[in-house]
Protein backbone atom coordinates (compact mmCIF):
# COMPACT_ATOMS: atom_id res chain seq x y z
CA UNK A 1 24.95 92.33 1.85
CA UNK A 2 21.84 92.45 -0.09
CA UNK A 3 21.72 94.95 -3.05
CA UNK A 4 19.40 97.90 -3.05
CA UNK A 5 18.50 100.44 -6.10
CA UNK A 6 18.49 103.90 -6.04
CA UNK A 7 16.27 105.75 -8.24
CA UNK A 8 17.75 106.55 -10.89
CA UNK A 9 19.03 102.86 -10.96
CA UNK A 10 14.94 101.87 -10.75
CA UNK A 11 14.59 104.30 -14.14
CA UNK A 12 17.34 102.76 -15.85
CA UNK A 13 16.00 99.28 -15.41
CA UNK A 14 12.53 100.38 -16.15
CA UNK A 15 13.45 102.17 -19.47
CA UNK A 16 15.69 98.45 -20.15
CA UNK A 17 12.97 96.19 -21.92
CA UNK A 18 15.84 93.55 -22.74
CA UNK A 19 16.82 93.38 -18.71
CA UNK A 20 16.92 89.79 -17.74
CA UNK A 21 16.21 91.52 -14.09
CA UNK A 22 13.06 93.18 -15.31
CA UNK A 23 9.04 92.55 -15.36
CA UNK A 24 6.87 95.38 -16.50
CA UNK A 25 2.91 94.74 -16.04
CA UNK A 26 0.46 97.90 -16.83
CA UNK A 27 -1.91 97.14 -13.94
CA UNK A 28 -3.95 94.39 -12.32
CA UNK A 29 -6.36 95.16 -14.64
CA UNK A 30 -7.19 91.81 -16.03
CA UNK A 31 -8.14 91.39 -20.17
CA UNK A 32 -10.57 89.42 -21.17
CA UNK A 33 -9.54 86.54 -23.60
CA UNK A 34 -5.81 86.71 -21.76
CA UNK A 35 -5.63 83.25 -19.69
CA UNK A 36 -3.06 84.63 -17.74
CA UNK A 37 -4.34 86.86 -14.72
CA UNK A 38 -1.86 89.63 -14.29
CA UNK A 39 -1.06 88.84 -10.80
CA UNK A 40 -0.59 85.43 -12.09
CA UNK A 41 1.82 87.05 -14.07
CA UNK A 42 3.66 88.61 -11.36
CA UNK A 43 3.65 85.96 -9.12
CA UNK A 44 5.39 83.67 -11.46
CA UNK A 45 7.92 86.22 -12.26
CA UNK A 46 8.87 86.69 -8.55
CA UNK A 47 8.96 82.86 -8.37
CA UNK A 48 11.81 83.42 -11.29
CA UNK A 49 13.94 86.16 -9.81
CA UNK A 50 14.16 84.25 -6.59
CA UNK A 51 15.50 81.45 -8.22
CA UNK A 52 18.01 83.28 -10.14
CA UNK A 53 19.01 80.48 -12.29
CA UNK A 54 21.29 83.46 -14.57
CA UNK A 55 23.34 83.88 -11.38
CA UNK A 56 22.99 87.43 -11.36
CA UNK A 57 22.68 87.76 -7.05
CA UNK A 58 20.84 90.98 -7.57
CA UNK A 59 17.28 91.35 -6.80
CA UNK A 60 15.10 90.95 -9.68
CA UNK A 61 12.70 94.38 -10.07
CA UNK A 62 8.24 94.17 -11.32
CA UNK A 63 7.23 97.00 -12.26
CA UNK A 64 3.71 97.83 -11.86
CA UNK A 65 1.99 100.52 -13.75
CA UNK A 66 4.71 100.45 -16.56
CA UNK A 67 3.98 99.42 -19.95
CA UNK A 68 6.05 97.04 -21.92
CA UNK A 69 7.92 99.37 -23.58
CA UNK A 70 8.94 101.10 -20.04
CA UNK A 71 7.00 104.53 -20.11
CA UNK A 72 4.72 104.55 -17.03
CA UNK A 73 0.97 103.64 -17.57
CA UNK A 74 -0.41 106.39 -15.18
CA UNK A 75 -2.26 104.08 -13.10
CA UNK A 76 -2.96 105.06 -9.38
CA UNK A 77 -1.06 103.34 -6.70
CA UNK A 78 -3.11 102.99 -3.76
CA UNK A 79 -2.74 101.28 -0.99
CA UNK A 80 -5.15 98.39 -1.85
CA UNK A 81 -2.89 97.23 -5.26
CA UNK A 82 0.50 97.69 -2.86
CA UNK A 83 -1.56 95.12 -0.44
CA UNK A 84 -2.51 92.53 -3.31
CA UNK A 85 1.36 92.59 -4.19
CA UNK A 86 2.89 92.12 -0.85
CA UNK A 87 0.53 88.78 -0.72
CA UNK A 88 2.84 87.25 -2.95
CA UNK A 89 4.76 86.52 0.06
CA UNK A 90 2.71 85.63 2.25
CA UNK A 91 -0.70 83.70 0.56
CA UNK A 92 1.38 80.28 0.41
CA UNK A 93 1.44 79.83 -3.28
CA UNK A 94 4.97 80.76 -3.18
CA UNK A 95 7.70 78.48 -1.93
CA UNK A 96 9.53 79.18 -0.12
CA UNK A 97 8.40 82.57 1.02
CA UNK A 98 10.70 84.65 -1.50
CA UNK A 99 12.44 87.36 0.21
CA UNK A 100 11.14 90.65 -1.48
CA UNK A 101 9.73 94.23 -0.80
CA UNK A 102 7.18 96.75 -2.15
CA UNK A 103 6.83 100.09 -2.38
CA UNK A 104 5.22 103.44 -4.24
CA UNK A 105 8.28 104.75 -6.10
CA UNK A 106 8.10 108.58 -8.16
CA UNK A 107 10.48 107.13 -11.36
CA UNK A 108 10.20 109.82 -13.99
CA UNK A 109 7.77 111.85 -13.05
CA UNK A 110 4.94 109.30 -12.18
CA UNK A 111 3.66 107.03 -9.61
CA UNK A 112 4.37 103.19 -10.30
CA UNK A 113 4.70 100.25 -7.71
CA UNK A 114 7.95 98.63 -7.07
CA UNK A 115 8.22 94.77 -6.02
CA UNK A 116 11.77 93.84 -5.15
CA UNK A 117 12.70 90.47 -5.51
CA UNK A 118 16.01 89.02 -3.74
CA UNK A 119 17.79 86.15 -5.10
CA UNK A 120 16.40 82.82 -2.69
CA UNK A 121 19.36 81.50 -0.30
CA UNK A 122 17.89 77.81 -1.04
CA UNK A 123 16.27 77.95 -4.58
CA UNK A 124 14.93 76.98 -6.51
CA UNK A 125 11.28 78.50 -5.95
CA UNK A 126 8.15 77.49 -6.67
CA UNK A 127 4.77 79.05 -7.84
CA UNK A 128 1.48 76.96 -7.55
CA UNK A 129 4.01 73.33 -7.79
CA UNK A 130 5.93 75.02 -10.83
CA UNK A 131 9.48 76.65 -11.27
CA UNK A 132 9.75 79.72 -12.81
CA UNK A 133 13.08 80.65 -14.34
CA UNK A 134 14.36 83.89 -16.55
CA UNK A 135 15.64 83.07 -20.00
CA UNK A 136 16.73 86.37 -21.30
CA UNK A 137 13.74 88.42 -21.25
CA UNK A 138 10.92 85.87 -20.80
CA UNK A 139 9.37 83.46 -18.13
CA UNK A 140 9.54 79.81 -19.08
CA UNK A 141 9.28 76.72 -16.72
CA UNK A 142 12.40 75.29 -15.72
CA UNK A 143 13.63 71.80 -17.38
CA UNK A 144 15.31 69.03 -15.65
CA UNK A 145 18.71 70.30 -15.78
CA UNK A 146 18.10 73.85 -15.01
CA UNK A 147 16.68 72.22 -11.71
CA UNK A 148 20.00 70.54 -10.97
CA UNK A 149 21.54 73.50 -11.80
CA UNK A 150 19.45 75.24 -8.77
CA UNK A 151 19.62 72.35 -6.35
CA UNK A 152 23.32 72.64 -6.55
CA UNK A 153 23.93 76.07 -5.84
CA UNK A 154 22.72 76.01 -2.56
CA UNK A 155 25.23 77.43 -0.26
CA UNK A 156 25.20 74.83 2.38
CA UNK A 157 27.61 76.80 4.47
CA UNK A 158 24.85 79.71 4.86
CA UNK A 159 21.89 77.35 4.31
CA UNK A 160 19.64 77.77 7.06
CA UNK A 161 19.43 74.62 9.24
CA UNK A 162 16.41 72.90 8.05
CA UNK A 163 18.32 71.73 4.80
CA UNK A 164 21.94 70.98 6.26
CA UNK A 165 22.58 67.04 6.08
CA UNK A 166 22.32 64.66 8.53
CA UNK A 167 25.73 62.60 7.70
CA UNK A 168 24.40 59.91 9.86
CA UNK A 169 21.27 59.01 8.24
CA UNK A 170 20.23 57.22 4.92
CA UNK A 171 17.90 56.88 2.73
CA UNK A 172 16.80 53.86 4.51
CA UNK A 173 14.96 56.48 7.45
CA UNK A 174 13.01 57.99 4.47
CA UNK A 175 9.48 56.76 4.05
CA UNK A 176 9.80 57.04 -0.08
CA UNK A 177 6.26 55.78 -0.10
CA UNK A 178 4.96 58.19 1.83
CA UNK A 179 6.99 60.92 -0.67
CA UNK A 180 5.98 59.58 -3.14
CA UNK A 181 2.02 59.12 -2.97
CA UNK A 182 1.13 61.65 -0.38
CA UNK A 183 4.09 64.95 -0.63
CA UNK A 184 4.91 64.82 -4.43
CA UNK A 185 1.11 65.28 -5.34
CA UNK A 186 0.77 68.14 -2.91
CA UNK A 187 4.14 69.85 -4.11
CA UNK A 188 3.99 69.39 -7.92
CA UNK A 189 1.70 70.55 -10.19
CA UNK A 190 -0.10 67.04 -11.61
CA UNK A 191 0.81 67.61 -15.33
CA UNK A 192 4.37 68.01 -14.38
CA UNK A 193 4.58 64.78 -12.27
CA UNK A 194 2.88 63.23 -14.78
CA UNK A 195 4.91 63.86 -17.52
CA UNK A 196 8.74 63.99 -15.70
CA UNK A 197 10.60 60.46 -15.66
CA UNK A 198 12.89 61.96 -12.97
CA UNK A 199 14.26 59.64 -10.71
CA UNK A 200 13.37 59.50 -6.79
CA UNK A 201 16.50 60.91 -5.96
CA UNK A 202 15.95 63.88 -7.91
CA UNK A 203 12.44 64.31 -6.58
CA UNK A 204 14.25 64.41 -3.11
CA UNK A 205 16.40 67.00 -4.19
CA UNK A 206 14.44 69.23 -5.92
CA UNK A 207 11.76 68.79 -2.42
CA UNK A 208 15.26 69.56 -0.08
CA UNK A 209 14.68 66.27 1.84
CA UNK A 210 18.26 64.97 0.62
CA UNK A 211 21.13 67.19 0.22
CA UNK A 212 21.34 66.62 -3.13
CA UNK A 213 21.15 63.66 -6.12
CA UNK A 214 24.86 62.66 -5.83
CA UNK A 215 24.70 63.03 -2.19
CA UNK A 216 21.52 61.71 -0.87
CA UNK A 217 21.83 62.20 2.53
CA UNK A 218 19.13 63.20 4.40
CA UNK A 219 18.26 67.12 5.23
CA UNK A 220 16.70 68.19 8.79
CA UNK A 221 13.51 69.10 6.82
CA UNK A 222 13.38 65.15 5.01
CA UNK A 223 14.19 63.80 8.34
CA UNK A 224 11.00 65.76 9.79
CA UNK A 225 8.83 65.17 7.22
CA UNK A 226 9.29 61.63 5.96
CA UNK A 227 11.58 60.26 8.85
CA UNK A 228 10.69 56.90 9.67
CA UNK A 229 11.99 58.05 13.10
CA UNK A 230 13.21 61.36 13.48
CA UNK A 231 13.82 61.86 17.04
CA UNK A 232 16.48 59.16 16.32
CA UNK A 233 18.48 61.73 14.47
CA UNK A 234 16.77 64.94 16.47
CA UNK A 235 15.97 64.02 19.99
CA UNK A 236 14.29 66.81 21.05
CA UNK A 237 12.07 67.26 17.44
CA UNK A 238 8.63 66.11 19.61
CA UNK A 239 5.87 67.26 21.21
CA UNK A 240 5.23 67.31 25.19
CA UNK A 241 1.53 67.22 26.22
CA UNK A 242 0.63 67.39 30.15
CA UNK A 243 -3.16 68.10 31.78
CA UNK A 244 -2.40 68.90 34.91
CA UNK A 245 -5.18 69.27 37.57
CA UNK A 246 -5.71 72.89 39.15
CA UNK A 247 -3.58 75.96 38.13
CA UNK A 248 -0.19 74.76 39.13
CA UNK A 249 2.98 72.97 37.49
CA UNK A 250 3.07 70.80 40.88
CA UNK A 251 -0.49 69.80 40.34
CA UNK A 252 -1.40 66.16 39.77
CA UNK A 253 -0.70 64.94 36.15
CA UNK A 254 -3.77 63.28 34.61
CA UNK A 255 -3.24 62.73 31.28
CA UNK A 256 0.42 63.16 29.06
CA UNK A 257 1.87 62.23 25.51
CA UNK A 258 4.92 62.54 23.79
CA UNK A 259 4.00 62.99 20.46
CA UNK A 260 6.29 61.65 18.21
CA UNK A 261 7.33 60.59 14.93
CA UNK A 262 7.23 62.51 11.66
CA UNK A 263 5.53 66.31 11.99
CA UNK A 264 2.34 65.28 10.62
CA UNK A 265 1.85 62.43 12.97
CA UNK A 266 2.90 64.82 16.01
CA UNK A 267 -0.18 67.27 14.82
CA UNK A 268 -2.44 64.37 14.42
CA UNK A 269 -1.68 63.17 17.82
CA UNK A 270 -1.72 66.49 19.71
CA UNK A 271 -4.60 67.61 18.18
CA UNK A 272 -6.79 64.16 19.52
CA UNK A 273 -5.51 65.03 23.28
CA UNK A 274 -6.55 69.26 22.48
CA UNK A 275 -10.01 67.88 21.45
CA UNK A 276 -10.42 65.25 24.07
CA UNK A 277 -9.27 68.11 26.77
CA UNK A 278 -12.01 70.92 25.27
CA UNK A 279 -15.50 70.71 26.89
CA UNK A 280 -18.05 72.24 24.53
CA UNK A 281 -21.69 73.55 26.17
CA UNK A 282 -24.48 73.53 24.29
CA UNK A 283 -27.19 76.28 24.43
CA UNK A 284 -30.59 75.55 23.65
CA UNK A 285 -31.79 78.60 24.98
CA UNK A 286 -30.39 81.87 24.16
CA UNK A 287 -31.78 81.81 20.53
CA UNK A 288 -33.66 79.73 17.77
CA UNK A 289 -30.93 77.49 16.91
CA UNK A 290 -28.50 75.76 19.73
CA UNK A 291 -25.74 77.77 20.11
CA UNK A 292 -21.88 75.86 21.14
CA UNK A 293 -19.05 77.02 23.24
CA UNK A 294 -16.01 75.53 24.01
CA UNK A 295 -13.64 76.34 26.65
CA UNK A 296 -10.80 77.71 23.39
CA UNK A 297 -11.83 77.74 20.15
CA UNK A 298 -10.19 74.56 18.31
CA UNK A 299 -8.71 76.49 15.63
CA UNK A 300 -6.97 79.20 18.24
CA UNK A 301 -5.41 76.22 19.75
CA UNK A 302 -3.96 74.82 16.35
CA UNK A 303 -2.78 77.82 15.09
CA UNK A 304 -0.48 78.44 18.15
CA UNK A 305 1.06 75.06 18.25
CA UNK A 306 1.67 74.85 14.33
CA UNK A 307 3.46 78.07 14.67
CA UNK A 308 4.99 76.70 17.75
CA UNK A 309 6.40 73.51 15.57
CA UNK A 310 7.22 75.88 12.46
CA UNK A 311 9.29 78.31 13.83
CA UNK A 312 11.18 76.84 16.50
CA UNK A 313 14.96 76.21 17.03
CA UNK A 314 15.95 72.42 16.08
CA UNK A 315 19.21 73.31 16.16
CA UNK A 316 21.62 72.71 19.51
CA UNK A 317 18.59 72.25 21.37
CA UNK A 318 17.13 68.52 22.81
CA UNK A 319 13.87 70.45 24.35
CA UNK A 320 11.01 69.36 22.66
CA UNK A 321 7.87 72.19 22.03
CA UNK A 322 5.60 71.55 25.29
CA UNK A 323 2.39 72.60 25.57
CA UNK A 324 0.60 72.22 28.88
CA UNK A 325 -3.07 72.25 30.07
CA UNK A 326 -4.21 73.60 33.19
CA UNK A 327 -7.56 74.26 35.07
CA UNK A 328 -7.91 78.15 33.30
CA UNK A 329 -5.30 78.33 30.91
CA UNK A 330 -2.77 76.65 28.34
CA UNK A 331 0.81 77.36 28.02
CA UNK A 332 2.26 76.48 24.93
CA UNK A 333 6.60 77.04 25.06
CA UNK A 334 8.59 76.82 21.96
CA UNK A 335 12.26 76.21 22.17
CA UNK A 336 14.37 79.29 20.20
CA UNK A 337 13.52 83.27 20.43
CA UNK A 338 12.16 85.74 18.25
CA UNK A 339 14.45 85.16 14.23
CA UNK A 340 15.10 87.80 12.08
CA UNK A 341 12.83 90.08 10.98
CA UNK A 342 11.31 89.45 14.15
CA UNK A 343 11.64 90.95 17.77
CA UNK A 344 10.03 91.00 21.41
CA UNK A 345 9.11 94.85 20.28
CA UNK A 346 7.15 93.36 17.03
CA UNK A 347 6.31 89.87 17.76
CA UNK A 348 2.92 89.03 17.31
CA UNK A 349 2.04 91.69 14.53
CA UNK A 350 0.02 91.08 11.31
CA UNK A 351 2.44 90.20 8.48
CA UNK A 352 5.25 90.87 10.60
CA UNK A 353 6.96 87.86 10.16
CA UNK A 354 10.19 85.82 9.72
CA UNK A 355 11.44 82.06 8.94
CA UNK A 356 14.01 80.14 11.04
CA UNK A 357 13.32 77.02 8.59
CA UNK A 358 11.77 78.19 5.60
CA UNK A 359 12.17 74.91 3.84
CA UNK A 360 9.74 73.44 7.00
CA UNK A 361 7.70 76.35 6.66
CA UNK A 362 7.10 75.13 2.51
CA UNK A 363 6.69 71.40 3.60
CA UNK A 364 3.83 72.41 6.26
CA UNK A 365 2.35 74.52 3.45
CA UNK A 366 2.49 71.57 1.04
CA UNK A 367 0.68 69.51 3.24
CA UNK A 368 -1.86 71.42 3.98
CA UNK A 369 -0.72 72.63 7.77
CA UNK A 370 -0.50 75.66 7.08
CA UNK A 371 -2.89 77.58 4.74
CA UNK A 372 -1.09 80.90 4.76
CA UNK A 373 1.73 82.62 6.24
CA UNK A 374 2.11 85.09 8.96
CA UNK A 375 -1.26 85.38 9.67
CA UNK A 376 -1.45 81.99 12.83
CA UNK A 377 -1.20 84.33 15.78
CA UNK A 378 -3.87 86.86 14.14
CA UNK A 379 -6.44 84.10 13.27
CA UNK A 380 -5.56 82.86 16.74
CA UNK A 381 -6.35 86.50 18.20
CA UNK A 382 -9.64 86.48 16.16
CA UNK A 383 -11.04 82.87 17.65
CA UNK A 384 -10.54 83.82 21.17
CA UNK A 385 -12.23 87.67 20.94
CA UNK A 386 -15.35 85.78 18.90
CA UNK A 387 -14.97 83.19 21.68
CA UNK A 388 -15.63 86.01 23.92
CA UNK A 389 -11.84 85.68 26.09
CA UNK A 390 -8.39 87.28 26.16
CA UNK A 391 -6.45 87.29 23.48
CA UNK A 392 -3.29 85.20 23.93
CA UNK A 393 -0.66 86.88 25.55
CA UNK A 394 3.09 85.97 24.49
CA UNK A 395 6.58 86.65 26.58
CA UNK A 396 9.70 86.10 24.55
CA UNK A 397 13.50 85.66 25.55
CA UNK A 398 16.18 84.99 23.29
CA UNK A 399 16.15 81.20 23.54
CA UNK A 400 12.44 80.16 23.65
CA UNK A 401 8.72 81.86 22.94
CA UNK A 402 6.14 81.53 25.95
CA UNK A 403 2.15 81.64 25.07
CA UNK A 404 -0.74 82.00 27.25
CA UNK A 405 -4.37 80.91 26.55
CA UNK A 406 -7.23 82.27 29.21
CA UNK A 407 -9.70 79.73 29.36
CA UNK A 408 -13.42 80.26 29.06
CA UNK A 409 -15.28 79.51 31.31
CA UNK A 410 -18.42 77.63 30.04
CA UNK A 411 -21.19 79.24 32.05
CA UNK A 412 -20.05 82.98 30.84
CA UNK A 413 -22.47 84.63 28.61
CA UNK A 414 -22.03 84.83 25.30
């Protein structure tokens, strides 16, 4: 059971400027001739608390509108400064997604903003490619061994699927190429990977493709990601594509694809049969310059199906994520229900969101996929109302996620 503070336990820790579970930044304020940006600041020191490396297990605490020496500043708290906080979580220079809360807290008398910081279940963390860790008081970037030191507390019992092993494969269905030249660059901040002389198997590791540097087996995640063939390992890990003439599953099948292979490929491939499948008018009339419509907005269609990929079940499960094309609409259907955080009463709401395989979630980040988190099915939204059609409609059940897209029709006005 996760830890929560009361407030008197909040003005303790606030008044504790030796706490190895405390940041205190005045505002968000930034000072010229001061490199670091304050929310730079407080970014990296969530990064720190949700890697723990102390061992504490208790959620790390930034205080905002305290000053160093833990008397409140007597800054107001408004809405927009509680906003730029919670998009720690969410703006994708975090990974993975830490686990934390914030709220407008009355400790001694004044306002000050609370960010809550829970220990990660698979640390360690990163912030913009680097590790933040906690030595005492401070922020300093982790070292070789305190990265071991993370990888190896992962509790693989509780670990969500994405990093449990895959005691049949080796290293062998790893493209380590592939890792190396195109992932690692992505992941890892350039003077770091310039400078470390860690070995591939540590790089592996500390990325949660292999278990771990004395046991480098393959994870669910590495197998995804850099599997030479994945669906060896995870038969239903693919994509289904089917245009199917008219409005009807029993229609006549016209074009299909199993896309295959490692996630990016499976993108790369779906996304040539989307593009092929979207007519585009042109409109030379309605204004001074030609104006284009196509029957879904390309970027409505990729949000869906990355989300679709990203948060599905691969666990138990051989169904693969289909997403079929007919006459007036697309159905895209996602093995595994609404996780978490998540339910059928909230699905589908800005922000509101949850991560059945975080460690995927990071890799799709890293690789550009995604570009930030819970907002895919509000971007999606956006698309299809400038597009001028429905917004996609959703039905969940407990083992799969069902989304419709209402096609445009081309000769609508805009």
């Amino acid at each position: 059971m996760r830890h929560t503070y009361s407030d008197q336990e909040l003005a303790a820790l606030m008044a504790d400027i030796e706490s190895e579970l405390v940041e205190r930044q005045q505002s968000l304020l930034e000072t010229p001739g001061k490199k670091e940006r304050p929310i730079e600041r407080i970014r990296r020191a969530v990064c720190a608390f949700a890697s723990d490396l102390p061992g504490h297990r208790l959620p790390g605490v930034v205080f905002v509108g305290v000053r160093d020496n833990g008397i409140p500043s007597g800054i107001e708290v408004t809405d927009r400064l509680l906003q730029r906080l919670a998009d720690i979580k969410t703006d994708g220079h975090t990974l993975p997604p830490p686990a934390m809360s914030v709220t407008k807290r009355t400790l001694t008398g004044c306002d000050v903003a609370v960010v809550k910081v829970q220990p990660a279940d698979v640390p360690p963390v990163r912030s913009r490619g680097k590790i933040w860790i906690r030595v005492g008081p401070r922020r300093a970037i982790a070292n070789a061994q305190d990265e071991r030191i993370l990888n190896e507390r992962r509790h693989h019992r509780n670990a969500p699927f994405d990093v449990q092993s895959v005691p049949s494969a080796t290293l062998s269905d790893l493209d380590l190429r592939r890792f190396e030249d195109e992932y690692l660059p992505r992941a890892v901040d350039r003077e770091l990977l310039a400078a470390n002389d860690r070995t591939t198997e540590e790089r592996l590791a500390a990325a949660k493709m292999i278990t771990s540097v004395d046991q480098p087996t393959p994870t669910i995640v590495g197998l995804l990601i850099l599997g030479v063939g994945p669906q060896d390992f995870l038969p239903g890990a693919y994509i289904q594509f089917l245009r199917i003439l008219g409005t009807e599953l029993s229609g006549e099948v016209v074009d299909e694809a199993r896309c295959g292979g490692p996630i990016t490929r499976q993108l790369a491939r779906l996304n040539d049969k989307l593009d092929a499948h979207n007519r585009t008018a042109i409109d030379f009339t309605a204004a001074r310059c030609e104006q284009r419509r196509s029957t879904y907005p390309a970027a409505s269609l990729r949000q869906i199906t990355y989300n679709a990929v990203m948060h599905r079940t691969y666990e138990a499960t051989n169904a693969p994520v289909r997403v079929i094309w007919f006459d007036d609409r697309v159905e895209i259907v996602s093995p595994g229900g609404p996780y978490g955080a998540v339910t059928a009463e909230n699905f589908g709401q800005p922000l509101v969101t949850d991560y059945r395989n975080p460690s995927l979630a990071e890799s799709m980040r890293v690789l550009g996929l995604v570009q930030r988190f819970g907002l895919g099915i509000a971007v999606a939204r956006r698309e299809l109302l400038d597009n001028g059609q429905a917004e996609p409609s959703f039905r969940t059940e407990s083992n799969w996620i069902h989304c419709t897209l209402r096609a445009r029709r081309l000769a609508d006005p805009p």
